[in-house]
Structures are given as structure tokens and as C-alpha cells.
N, C-alpha and C. Protein backbone atom coordinates (compact mmCIF):
# COMPACT_ATOMS: atom_id res chain seq x y z
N UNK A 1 -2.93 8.14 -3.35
CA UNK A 1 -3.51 8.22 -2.03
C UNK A 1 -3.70 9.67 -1.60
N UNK A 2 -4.22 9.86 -0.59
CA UNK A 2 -4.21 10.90 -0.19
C UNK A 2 -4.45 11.43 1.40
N UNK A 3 -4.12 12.35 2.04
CA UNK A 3 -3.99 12.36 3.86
C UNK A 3 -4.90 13.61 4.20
N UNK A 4 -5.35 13.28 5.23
CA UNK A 4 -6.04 14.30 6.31
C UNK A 4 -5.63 14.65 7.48
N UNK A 5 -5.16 16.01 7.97
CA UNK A 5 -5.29 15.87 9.40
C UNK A 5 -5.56 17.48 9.84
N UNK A 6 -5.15 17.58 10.95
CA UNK A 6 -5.49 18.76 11.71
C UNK A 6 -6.85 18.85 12.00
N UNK A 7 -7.50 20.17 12.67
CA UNK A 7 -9.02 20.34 13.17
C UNK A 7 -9.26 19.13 14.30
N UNK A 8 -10.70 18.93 13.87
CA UNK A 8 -10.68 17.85 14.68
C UNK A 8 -10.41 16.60 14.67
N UNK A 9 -9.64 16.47 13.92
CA UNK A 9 -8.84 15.22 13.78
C UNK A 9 -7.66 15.40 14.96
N UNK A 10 -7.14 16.31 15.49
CA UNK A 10 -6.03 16.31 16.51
C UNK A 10 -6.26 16.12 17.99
N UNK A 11 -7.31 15.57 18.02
CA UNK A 11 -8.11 15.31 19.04
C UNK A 11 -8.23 13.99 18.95
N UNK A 12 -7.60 13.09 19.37
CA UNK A 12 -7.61 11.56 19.42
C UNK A 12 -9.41 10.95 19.92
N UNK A 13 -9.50 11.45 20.35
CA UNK A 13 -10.92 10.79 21.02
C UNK A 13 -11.92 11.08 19.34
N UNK A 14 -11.75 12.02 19.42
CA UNK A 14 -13.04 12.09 18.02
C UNK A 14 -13.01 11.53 16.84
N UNK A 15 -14.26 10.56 16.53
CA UNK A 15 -13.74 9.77 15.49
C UNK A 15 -14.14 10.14 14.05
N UNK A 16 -13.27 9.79 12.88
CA UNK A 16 -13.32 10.48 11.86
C UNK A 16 -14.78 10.15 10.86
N UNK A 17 -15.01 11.51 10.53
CA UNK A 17 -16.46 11.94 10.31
C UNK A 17 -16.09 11.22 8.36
N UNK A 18 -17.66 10.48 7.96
CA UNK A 18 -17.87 10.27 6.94
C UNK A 18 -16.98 11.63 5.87
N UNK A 19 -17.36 12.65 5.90
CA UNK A 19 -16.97 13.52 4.99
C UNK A 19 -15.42 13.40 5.01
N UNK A 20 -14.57 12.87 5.48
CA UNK A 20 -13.74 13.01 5.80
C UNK A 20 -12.68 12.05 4.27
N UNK A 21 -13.54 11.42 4.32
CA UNK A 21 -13.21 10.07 3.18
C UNK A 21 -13.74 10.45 1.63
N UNK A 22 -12.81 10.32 0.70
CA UNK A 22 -13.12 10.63 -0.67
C UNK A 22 -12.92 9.65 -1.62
N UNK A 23 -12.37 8.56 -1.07
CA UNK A 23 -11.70 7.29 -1.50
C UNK A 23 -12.29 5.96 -1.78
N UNK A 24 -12.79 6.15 -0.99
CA UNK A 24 -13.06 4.99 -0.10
C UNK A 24 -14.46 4.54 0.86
N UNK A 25 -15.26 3.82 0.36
CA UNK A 25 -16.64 3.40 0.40
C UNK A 25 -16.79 3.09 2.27
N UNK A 26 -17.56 3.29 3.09
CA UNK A 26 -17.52 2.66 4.23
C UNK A 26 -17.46 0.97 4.50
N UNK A 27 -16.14 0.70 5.06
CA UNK A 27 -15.85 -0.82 5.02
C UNK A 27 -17.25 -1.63 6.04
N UNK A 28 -17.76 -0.98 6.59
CA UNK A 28 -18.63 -1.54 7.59
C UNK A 28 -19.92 -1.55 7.17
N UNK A 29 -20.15 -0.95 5.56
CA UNK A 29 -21.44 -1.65 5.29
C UNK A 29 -21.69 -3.06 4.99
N UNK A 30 -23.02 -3.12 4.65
CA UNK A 30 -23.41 -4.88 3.89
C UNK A 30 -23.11 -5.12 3.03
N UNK A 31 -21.78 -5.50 2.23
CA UNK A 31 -21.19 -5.85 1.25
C UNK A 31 -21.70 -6.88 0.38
N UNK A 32 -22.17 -6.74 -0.73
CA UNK A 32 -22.88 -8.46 -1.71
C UNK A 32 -22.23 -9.04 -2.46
N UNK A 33 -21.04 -8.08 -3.25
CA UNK A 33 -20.41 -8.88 -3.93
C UNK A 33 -19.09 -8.29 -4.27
N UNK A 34 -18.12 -9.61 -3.34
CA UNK A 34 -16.86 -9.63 -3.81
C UNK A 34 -16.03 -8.95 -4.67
N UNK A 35 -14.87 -8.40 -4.84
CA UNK A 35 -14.38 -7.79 -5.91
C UNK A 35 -12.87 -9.17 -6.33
N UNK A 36 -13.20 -9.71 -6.98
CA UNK A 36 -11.69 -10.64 -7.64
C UNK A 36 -10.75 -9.62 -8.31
N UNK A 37 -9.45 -9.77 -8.16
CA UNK A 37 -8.53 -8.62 -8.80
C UNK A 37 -7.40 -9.67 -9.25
N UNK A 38 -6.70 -9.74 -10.36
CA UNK A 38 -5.19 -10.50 -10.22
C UNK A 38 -4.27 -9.59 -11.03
N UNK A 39 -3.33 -9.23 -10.32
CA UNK A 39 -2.41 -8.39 -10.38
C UNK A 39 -1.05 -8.76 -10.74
N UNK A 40 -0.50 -8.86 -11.96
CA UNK A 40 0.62 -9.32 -12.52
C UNK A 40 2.04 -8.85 -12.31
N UNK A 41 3.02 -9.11 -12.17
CA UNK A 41 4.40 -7.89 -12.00
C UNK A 41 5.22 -8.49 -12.66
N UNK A 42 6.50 -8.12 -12.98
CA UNK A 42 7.52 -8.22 -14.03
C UNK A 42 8.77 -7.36 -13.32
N UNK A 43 9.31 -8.62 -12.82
CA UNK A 43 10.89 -7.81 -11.74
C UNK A 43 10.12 -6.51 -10.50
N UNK A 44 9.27 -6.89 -10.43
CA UNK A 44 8.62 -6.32 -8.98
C UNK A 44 7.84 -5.31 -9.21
N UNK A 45 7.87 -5.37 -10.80
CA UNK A 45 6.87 -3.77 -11.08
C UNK A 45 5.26 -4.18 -11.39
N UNK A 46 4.33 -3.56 -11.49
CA UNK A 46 3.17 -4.47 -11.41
C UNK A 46 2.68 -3.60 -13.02
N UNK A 47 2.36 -4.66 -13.38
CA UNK A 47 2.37 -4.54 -15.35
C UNK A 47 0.89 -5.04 -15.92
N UNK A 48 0.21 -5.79 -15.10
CA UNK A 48 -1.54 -6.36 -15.72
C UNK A 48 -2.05 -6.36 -14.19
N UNK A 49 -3.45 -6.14 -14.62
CA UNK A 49 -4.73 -6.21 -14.07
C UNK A 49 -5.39 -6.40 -14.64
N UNK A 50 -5.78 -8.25 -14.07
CA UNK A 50 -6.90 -9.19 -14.70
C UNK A 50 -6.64 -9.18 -16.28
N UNK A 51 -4.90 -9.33 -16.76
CA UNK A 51 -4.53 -9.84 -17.40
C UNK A 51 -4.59 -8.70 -18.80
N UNK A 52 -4.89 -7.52 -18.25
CA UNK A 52 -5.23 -6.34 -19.23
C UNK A 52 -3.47 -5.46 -18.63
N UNK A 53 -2.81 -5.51 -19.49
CA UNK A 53 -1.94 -4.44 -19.58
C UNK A 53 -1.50 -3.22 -19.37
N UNK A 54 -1.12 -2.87 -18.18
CA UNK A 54 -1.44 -1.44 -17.60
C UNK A 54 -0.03 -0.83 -17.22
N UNK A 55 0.08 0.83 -16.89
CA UNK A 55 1.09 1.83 -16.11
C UNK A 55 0.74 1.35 -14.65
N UNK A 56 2.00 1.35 -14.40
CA UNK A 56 2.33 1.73 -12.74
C UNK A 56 0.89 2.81 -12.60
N UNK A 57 1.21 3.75 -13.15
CA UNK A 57 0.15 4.84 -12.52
C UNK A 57 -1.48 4.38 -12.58
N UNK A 58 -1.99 3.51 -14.03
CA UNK A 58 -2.78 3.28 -14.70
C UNK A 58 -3.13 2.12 -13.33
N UNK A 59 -2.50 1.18 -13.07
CA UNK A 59 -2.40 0.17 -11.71
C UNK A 59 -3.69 0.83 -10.50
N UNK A 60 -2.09 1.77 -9.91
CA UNK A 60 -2.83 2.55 -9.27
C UNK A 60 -4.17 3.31 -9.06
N UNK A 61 -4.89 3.70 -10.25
CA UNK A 61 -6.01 4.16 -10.62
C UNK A 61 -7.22 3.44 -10.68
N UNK A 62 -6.83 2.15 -11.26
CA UNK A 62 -8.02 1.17 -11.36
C UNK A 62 -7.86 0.67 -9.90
N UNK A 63 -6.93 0.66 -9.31
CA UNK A 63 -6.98 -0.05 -8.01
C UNK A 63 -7.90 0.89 -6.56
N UNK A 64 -7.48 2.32 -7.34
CA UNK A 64 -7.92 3.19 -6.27
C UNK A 64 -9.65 2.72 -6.42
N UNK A 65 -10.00 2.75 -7.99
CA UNK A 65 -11.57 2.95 -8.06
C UNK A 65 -11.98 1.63 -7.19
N UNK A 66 -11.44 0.10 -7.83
CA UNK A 66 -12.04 -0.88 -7.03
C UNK A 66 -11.78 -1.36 -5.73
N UNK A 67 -11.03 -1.28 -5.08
CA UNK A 67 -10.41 -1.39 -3.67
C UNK A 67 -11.37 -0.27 -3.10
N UNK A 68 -11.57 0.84 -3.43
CA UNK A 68 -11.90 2.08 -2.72
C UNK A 68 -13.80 1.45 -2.77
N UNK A 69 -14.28 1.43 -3.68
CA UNK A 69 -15.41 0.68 -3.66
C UNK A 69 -15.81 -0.38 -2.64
N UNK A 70 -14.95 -1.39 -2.13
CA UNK A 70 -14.82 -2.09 -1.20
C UNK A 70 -14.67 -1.75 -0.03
N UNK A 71 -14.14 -0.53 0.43
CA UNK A 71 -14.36 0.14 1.57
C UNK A 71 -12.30 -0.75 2.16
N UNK A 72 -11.49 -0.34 1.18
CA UNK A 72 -10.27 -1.32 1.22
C UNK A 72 -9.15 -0.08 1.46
N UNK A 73 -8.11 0.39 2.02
CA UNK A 73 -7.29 1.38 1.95
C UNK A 73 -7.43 2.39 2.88
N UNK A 74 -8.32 2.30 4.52
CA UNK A 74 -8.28 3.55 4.86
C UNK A 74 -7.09 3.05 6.12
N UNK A 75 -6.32 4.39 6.87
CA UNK A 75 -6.00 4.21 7.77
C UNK A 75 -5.83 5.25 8.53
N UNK A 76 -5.83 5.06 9.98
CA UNK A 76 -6.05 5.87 11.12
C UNK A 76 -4.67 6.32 11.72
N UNK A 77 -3.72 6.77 11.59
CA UNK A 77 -2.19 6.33 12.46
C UNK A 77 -2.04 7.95 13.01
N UNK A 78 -1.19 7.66 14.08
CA UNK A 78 -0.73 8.91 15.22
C UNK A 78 1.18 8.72 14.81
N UNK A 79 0.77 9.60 13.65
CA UNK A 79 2.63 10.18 13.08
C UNK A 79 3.87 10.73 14.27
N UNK A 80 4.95 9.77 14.35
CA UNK A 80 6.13 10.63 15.72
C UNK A 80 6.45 10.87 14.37
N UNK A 81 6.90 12.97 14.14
CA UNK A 81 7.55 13.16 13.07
C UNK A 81 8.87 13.34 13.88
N UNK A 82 9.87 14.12 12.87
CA UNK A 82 11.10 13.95 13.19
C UNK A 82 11.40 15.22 14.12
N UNK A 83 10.70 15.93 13.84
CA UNK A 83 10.91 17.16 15.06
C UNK A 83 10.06 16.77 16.47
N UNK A 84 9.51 15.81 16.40
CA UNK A 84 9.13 15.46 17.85
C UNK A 84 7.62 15.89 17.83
N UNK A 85 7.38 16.60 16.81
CA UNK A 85 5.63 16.49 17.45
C UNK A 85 4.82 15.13 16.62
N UNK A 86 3.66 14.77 17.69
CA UNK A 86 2.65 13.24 17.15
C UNK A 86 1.68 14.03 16.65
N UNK A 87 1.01 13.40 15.06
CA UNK A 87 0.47 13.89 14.61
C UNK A 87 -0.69 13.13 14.34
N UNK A 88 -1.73 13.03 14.29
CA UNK A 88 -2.62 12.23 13.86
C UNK A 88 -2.86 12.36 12.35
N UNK A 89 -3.51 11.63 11.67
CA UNK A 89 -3.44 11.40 10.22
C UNK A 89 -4.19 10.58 9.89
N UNK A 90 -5.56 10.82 8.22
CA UNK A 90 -6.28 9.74 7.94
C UNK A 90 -5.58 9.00 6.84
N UNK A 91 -5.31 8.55 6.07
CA UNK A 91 -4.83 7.98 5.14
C UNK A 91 -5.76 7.15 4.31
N UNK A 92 -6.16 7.74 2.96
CA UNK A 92 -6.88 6.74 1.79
C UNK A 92 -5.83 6.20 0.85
N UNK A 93 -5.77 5.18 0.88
CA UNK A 93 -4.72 4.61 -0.08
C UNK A 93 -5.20 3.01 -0.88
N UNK A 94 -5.96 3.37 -1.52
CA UNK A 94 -6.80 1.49 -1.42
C UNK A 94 -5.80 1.11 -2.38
N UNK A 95 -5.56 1.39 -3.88
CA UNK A 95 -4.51 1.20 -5.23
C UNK A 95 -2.98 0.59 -4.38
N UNK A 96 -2.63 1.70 -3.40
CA UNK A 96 -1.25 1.26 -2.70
C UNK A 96 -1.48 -0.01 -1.77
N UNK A 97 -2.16 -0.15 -1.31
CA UNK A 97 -2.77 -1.07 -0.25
C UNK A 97 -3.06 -2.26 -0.82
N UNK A 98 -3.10 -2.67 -2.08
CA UNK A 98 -3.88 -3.84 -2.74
C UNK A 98 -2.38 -4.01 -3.66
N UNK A 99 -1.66 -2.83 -4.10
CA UNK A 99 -0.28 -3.49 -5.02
C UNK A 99 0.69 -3.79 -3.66
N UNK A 100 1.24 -2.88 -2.38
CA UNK A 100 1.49 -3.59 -1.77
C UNK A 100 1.50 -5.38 -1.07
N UNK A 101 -0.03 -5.35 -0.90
CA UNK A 101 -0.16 -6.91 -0.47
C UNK A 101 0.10 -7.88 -1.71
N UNK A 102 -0.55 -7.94 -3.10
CA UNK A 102 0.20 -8.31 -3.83
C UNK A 102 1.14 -8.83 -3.79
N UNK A 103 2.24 -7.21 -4.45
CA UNK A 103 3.63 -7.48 -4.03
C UNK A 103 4.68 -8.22 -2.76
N UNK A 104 4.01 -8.20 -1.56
CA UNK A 104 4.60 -8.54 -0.47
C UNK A 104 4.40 -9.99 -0.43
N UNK A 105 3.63 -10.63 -1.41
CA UNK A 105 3.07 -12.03 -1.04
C UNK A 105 3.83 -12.73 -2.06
N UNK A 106 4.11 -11.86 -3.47
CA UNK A 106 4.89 -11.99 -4.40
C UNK A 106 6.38 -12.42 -3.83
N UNK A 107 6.71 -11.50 -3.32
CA UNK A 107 8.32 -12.13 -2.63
C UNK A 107 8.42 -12.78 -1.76
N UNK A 108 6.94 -13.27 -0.96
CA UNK A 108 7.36 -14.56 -0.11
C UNK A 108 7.41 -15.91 -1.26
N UNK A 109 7.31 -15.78 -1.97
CA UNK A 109 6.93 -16.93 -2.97
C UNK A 109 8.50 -16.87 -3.80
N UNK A 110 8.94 -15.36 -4.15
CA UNK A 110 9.99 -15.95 -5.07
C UNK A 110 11.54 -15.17 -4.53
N UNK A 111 11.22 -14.95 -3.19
CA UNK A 111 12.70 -14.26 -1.99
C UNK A 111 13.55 -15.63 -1.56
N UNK A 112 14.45 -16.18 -1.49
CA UNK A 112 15.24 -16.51 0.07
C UNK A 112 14.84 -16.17 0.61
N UNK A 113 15.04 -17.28 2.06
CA UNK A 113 14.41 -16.88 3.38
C UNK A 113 15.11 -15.59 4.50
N UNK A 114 15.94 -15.87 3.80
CA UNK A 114 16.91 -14.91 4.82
C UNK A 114 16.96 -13.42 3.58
N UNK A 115 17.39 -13.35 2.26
CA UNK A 115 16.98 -12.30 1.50
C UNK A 115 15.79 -11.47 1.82
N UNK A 116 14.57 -12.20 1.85
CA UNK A 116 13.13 -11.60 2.16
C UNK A 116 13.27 -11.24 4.10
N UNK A 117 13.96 -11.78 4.67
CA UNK A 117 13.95 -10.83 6.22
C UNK A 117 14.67 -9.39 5.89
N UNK A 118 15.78 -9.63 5.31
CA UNK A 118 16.43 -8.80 5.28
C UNK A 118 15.77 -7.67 4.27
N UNK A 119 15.59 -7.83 3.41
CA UNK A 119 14.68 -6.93 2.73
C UNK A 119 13.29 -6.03 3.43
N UNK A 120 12.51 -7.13 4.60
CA UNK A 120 11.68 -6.03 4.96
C UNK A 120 12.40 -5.08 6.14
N UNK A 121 13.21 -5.37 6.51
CA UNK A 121 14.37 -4.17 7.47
C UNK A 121 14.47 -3.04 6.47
N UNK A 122 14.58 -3.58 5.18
CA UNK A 122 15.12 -2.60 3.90
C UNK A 122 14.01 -1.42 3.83
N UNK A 123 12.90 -2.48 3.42
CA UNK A 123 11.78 -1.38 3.46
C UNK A 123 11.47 -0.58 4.03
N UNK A 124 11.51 -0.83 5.45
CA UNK A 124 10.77 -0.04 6.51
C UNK A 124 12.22 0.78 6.43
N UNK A 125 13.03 0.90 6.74
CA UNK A 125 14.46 1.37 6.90
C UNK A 125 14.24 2.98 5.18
N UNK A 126 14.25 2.62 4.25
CA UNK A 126 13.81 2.91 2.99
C UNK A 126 12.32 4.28 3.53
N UNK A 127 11.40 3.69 3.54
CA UNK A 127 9.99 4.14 3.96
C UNK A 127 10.34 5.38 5.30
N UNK A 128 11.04 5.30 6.43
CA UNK A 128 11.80 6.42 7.22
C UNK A 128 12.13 7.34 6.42
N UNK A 129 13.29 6.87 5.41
CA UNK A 129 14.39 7.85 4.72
C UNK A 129 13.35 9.05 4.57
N UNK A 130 12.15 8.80 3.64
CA UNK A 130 11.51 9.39 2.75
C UNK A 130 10.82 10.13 3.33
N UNK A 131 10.39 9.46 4.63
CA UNK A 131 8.68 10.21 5.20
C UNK A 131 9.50 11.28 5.91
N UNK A 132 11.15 11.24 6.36
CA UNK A 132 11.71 12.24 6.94
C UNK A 132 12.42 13.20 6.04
N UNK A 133 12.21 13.09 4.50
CA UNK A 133 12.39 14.26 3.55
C UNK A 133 14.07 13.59 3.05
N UNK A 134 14.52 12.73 3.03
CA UNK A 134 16.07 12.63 2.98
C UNK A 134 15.59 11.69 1.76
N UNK A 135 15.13 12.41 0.57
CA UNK A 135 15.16 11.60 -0.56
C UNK A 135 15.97 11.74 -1.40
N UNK A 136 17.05 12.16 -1.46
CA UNK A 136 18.69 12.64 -1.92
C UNK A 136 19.67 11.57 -0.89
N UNK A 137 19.27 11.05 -0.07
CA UNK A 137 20.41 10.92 1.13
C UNK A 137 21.04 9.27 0.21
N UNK A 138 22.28 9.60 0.72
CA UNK A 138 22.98 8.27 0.03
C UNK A 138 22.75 6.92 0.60
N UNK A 139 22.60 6.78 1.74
CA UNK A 139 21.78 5.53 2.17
C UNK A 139 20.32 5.18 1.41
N UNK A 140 19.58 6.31 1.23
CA UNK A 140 18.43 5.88 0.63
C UNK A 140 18.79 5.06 -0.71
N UNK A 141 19.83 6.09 -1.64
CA UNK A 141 20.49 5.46 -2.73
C UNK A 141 20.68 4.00 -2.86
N UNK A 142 21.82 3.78 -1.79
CA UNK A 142 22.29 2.38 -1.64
C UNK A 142 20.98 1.30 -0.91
N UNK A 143 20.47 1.87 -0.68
CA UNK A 143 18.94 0.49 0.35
C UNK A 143 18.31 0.52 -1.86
N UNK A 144 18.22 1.66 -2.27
CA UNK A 144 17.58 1.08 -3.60
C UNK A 144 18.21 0.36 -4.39
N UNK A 145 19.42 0.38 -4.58
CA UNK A 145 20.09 -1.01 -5.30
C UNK A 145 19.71 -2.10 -4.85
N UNK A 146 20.05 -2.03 -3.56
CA UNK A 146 19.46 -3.44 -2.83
C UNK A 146 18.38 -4.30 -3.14
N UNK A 147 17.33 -3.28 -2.83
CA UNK A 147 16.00 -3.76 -3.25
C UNK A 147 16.05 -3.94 -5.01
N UNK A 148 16.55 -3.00 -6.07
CA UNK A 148 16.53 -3.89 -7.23
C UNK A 148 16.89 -4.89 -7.74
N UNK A 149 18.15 -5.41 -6.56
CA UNK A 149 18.72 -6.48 -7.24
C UNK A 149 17.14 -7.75 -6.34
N UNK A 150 17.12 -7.74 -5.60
CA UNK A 150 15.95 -8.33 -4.89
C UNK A 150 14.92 -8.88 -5.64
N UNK A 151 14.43 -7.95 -7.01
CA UNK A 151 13.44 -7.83 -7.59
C UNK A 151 13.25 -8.17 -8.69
N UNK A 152 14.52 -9.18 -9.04
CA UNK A 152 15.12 -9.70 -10.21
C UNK A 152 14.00 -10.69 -10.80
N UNK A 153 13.20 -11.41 -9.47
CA UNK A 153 12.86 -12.64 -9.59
C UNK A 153 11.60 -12.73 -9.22
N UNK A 154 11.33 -11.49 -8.70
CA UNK A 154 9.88 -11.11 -8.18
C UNK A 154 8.58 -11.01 -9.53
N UNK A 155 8.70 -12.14 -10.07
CA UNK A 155 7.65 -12.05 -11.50
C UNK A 155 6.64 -13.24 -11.19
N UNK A 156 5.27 -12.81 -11.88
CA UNK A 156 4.35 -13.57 -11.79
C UNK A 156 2.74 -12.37 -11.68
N UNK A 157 1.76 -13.55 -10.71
CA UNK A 157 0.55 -12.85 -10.74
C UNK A 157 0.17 -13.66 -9.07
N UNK A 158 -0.70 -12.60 -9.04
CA UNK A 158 -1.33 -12.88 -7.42
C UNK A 158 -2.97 -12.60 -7.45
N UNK A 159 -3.39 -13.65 -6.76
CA UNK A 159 -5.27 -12.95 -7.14
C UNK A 159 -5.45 -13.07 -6.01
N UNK A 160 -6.35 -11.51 -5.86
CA UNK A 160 -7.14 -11.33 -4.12
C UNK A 160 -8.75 -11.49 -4.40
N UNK A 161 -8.63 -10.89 -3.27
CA UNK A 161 -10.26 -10.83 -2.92
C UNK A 161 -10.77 -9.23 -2.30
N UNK A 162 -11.00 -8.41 -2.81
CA UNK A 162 -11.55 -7.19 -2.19
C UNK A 162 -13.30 -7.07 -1.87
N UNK A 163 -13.09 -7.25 -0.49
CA UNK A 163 -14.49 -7.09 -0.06
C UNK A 163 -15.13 -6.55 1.35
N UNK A 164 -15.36 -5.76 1.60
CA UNK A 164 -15.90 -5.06 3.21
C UNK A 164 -14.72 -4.63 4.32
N UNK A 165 -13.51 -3.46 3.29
CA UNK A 165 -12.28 -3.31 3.67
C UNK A 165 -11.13 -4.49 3.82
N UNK A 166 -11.39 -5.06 3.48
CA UNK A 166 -10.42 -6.20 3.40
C UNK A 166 -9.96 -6.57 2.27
N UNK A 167 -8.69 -7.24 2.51
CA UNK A 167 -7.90 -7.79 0.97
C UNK A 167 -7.29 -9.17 1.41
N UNK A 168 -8.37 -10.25 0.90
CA UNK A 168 -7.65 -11.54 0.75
C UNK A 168 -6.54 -12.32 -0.38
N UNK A 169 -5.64 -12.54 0.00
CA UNK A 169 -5.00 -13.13 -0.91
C UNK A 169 -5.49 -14.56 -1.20
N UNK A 170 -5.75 -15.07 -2.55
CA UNK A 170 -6.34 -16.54 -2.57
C UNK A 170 -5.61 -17.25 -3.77
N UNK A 171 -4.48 -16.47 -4.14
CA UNK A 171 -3.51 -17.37 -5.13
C UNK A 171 -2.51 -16.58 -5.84
């Protein structure tokens, strides 16, 4: 993925200019045809696309090209960092955005009900640690055991739908 900000981006009212995007196709054109994706994982790691054998990173890459084609992965958010200033920020992430949903749909299918609540506290809890630089900190440590033991069972495949910024899940 990758982020934008400052200039006129720190100006909430102004909205972010085409050039701004390198990722990622405009979701608001006339879209014709669908993108099908099925995305495989193995203990929570994601291992095929459309049944072809791939890296974590390799994932990511094909996901950036077709998700990003779809106009799938952008986002707009106003950052509270930890020193107190709000930051505005563009975010292209289509590859993360498409193994996320995936994945997240993956563990409603193979979590406990009460495991899978507790786990997304984990995440978001996890996702803080990091964005506030405490990627050494021993809580972060211990929330990652957690989540591996979690992920024991998290195996299978999920097929979406990428089409006009959007990501449907349909099995």
C-alpha cells in the first residue's frame, strides 16, 4: 500500500485530486466487467489465488494489480496520532483490502463465537500498538500469540467479487 498527505490534502474541505492515486483505477467509473478472485489460506496465511500458488508478498501484488483495476482499496481517514495532532491521509491499499475481507470472513466461518469477538478487540488493540511505533512492546508480543493460536483453524478459500471499488464476498 501506500499513503499521502500534507499540502493540500490538510485542508479537509479539498477533495483529493486524480493525480493523487497511483493504485487504484477511479471507483466511480462505468465498470463492464467484474473481477472474480478466490483466495485460499492455510492457518490464516493466504497461500493461492484462483488456485495458483503464491507468497504472502506475491498475494499482495496480484491483488494490488486487480483490486486496484477495480477502483477497490482507496481510503480517505483524519489520523488522531499519538502526540495529539489530526492528520489527514489518502490510503491505496487494494491487495490489503481484498486479503483482509477474505480473511475476516474466513474466521467468521471457522472462529467460536465468543473467540472471534474477542479476537477483533485483538486486532484493533494489535493495529494501535504498531501505528503508535511500539513494535517491540511486550503486549504487542503477547496479543500475537493470541492471534496464532486463533489461526490454527482458519484454513480454506473465499471467492469475491471486485468491481466499481467494491469487494463482494459470494462464497
Amino acid at each position: 500500500g501506500r499513503a499521502v498527505e500534507t499540502g493540500f490534502l490538510e485542508h479537509l474541505w479539498n477533495a483529493p485530486t486524480k493525480d493523487v492515486y497511483a493504485y487504484t483505477e477511479d471507483p466511480t467509473l462505468n465498470w463492464s466487467t467484474p473481477d472474480e478472485v478466490i483466495v485460499g489460506f492455510e492457518r490464516g496465511v493466504p497461500v493461492t489465488i484462483d488456485g495458483k500458488r503464491v507468497s504472502v508478498l506475491g498475494a499482495i501484488e496480484e491483488l494490488n494489480t486487480r483490486a486496484g483495476a477495480q477502483g477497490v482499496g482507496r481510503l480517505d481517514v483524519v489520523e488522531d496520532r499519538l502526540v495529539g495532532i489530526k492528520s489527514r491521509e489518502i490510503y491505496e491499499a487494494p491487495g490489503a483490502m481484498v486479503l483482509i475481507t477474505a480473511h475476516t470472513e474466513l474466521e467468521h466461518v471457522t472462529l467460536e463465537r465468543e473467540l472471534g469477538r474477542f479476537k477483533r478487540h485483538t486486532d484493533q488493540r494489535w493495529a494501535e500498538l504498531v501505528y503508535d511505533g511500539l513494535w517491540y512492546s511486550p503486549l504487542k508480543e503477547a496479543l500475537e500469540s493470541f492471534v496464532a493460536k486463533t489461526q490454527e483453524h482458519v484454513t480454506g478459500e473465499v471467492r469475491m467479487v471486485l468491481h466499481g471499488g467494491h469487494i463482494a464476498v459470494n462464497g
